[in-house]
Protein backbone atom coordinates (compact mmCIF):
# COMPACT_ATOMS: atom_id res chain seq x y z
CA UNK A 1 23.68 11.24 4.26
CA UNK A 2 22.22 9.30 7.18
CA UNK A 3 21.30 13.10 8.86
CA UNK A 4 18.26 12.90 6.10
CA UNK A 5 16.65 9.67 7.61
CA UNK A 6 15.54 8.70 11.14
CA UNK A 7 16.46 5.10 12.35
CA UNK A 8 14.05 3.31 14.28
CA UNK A 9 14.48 -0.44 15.35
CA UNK A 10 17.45 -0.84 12.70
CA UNK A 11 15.69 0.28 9.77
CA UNK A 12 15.99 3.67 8.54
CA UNK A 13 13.14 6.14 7.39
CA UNK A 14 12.38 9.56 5.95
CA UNK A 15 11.91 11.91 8.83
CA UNK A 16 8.10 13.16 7.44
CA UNK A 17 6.84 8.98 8.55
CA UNK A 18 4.43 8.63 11.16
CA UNK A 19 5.78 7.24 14.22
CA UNK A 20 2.77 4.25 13.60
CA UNK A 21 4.07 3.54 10.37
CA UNK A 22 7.55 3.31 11.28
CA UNK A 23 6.32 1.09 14.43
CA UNK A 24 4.29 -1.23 12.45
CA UNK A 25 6.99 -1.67 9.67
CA UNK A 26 9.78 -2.52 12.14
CA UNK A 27 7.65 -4.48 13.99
CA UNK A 28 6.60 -6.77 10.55
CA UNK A 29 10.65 -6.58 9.77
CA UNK A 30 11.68 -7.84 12.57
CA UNK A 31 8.64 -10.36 13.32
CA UNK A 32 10.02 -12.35 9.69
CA UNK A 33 13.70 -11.72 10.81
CA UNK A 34 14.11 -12.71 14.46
CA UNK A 35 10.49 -15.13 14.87
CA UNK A 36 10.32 -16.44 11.15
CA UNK A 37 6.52 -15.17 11.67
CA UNK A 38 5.64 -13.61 8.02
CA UNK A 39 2.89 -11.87 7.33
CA UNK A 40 1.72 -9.95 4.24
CA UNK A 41 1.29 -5.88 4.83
CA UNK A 42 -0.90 -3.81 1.83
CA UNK A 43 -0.07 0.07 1.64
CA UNK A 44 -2.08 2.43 0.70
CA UNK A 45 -0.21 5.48 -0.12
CA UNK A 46 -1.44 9.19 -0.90
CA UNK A 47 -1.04 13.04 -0.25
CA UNK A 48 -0.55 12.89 3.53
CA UNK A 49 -1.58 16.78 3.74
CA UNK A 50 -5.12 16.36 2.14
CA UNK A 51 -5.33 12.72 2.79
CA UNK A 52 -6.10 11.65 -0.93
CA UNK A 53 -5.33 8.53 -1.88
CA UNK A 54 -3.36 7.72 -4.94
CA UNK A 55 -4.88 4.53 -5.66
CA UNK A 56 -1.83 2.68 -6.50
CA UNK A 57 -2.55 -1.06 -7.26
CA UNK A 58 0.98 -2.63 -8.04
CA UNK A 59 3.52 -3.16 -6.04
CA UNK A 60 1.44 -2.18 -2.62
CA UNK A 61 1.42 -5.47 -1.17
CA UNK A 62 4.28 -8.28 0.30
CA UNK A 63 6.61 -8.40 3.53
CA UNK A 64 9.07 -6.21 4.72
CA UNK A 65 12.66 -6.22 4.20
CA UNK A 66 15.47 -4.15 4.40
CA UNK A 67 18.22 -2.88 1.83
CA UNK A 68 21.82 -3.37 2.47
CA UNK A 69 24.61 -0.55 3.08
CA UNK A 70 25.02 2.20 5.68
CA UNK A 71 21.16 3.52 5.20
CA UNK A 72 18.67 0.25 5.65
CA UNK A 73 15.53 1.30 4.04
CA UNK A 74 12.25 -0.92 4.46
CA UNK A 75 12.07 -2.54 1.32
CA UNK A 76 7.99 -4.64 0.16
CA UNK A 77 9.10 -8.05 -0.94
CA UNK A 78 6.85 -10.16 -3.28
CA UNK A 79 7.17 -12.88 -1.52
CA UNK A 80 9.29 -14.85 1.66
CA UNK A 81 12.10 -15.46 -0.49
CA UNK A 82 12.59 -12.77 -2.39
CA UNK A 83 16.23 -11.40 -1.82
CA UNK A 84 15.23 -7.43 -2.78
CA UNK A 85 12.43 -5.55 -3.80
CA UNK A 86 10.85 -2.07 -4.18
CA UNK A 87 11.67 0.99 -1.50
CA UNK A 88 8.27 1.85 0.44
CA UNK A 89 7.65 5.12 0.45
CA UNK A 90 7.13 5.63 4.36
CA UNK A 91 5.77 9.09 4.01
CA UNK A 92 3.31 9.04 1.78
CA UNK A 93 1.68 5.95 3.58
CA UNK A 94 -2.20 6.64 4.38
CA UNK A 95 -3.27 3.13 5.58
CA UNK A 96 -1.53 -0.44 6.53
CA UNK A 97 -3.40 -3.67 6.42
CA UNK A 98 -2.89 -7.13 7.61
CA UNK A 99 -5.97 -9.35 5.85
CA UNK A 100 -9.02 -7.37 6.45
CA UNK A 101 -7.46 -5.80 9.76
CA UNK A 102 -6.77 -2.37 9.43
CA UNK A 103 -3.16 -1.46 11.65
CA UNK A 104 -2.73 2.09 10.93
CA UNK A 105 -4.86 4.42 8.95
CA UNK A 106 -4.31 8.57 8.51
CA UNK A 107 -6.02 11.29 10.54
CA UNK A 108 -7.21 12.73 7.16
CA UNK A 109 -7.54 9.86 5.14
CA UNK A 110 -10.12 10.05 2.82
CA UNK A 111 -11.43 6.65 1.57
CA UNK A 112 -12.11 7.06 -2.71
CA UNK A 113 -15.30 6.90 -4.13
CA UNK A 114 -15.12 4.74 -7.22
CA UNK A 115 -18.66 4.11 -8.76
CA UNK A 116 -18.85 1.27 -11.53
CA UNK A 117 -21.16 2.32 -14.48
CA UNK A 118 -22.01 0.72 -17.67
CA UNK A 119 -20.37 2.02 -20.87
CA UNK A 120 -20.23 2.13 -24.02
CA UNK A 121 -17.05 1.61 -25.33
CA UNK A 122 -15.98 -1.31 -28.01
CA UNK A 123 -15.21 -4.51 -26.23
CA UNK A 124 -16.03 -3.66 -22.53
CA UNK A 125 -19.87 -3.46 -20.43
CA UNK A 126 -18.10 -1.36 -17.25
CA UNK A 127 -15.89 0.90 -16.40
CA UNK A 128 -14.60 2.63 -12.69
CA UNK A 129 -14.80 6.04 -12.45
CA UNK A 130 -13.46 8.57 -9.97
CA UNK A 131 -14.64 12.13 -9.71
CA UNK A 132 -16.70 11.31 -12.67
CA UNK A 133 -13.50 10.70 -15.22
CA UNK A 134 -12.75 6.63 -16.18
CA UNK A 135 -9.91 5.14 -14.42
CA UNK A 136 -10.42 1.72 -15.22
CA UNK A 137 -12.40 -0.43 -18.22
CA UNK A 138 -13.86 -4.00 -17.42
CA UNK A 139 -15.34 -6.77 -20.28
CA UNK A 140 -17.68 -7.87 -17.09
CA UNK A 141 -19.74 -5.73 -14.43
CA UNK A 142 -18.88 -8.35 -11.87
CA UNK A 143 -14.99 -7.60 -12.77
CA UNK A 144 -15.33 -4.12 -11.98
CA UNK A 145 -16.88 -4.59 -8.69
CA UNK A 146 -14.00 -6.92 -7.68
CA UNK A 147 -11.69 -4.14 -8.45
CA UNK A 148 -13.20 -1.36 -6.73
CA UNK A 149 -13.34 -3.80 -3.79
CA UNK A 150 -9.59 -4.40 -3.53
CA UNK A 151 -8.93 -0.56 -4.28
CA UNK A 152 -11.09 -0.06 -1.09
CA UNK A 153 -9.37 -2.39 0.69
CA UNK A 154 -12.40 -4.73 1.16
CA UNK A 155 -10.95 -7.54 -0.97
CA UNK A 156 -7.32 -8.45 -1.18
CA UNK A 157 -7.57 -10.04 -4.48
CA UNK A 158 -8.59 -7.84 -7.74
């Protein structure tokens, strides 16, 4: 069982992470552990191969813990006292940011173009659109731009 991960630093990983990733992960794991200094990590995950990222927007951002048993996964809390929370998926993670500092991004990571264009569907002015197909519908232009801010990682707040 523990032959399919790699441990680093007392946490345990799939064997496809980047060495960064698993650096910066056990380094914000054991930062709120040992030093009680938390900080608040947003991933960015994707294809690692072509670099495309999946634009995930829920559950991509909180501090690091660390599952119980004999195989200690990093775990993204939502908050400093959250006892458990969602397995990160170390290998499929593009880019790690702290605020607006950027600690690890991929060799081929390719940062999305999302344009915002008016539309005309019933009830909403804008809507986000990737390779020209919709991905997300706002009532308010200015809405939209926030969005395709914090999927860019210039805003951390939709």
């Amino acid at each position: 069982m523990t032959s399919d991960y790699v441990e680093y630093n007392g946490l345990w990983f799939d064997p496809n992470t980047a060495p960064a990733v698993m650096r910066i992960i056990a380094a914000a794991w054991k930062d709120r552990i040992e030093y009680h200094r938390s900080y608040r990590l947003r991933l960015f995950y994707g294809d690692t191969l072509t670099g495309r990222d999946w634009l995930e927007e829920n559950y991509t951002m909180g501090y690091i813990g660390r599952s119980t048993g004999r195989v200690k996964i990093p775990l993204l809390l939502h908050n400093t006292r959250s006892l458990g929370g969602g397995s990160i998926l170390t290998d499929n993670v593009l880019k790690i940011m702290r605020g607006r500092d950027t600690l690890y991004i991929h060799e081929n990571y390719k940062v999305p173009n999302i344009i915002i264009k008016t539309c005309s569907v019933p009830d909403y002015t804008a809507a986000a659109y990737i390779d020209g197909l919709p991905i997300a519908y706002f009532k308010y232009l200015a809405a939209a731009a926030r969005y395709r801010d914090y999927m860019l990682g210039l805003s951390m707040r939709k």
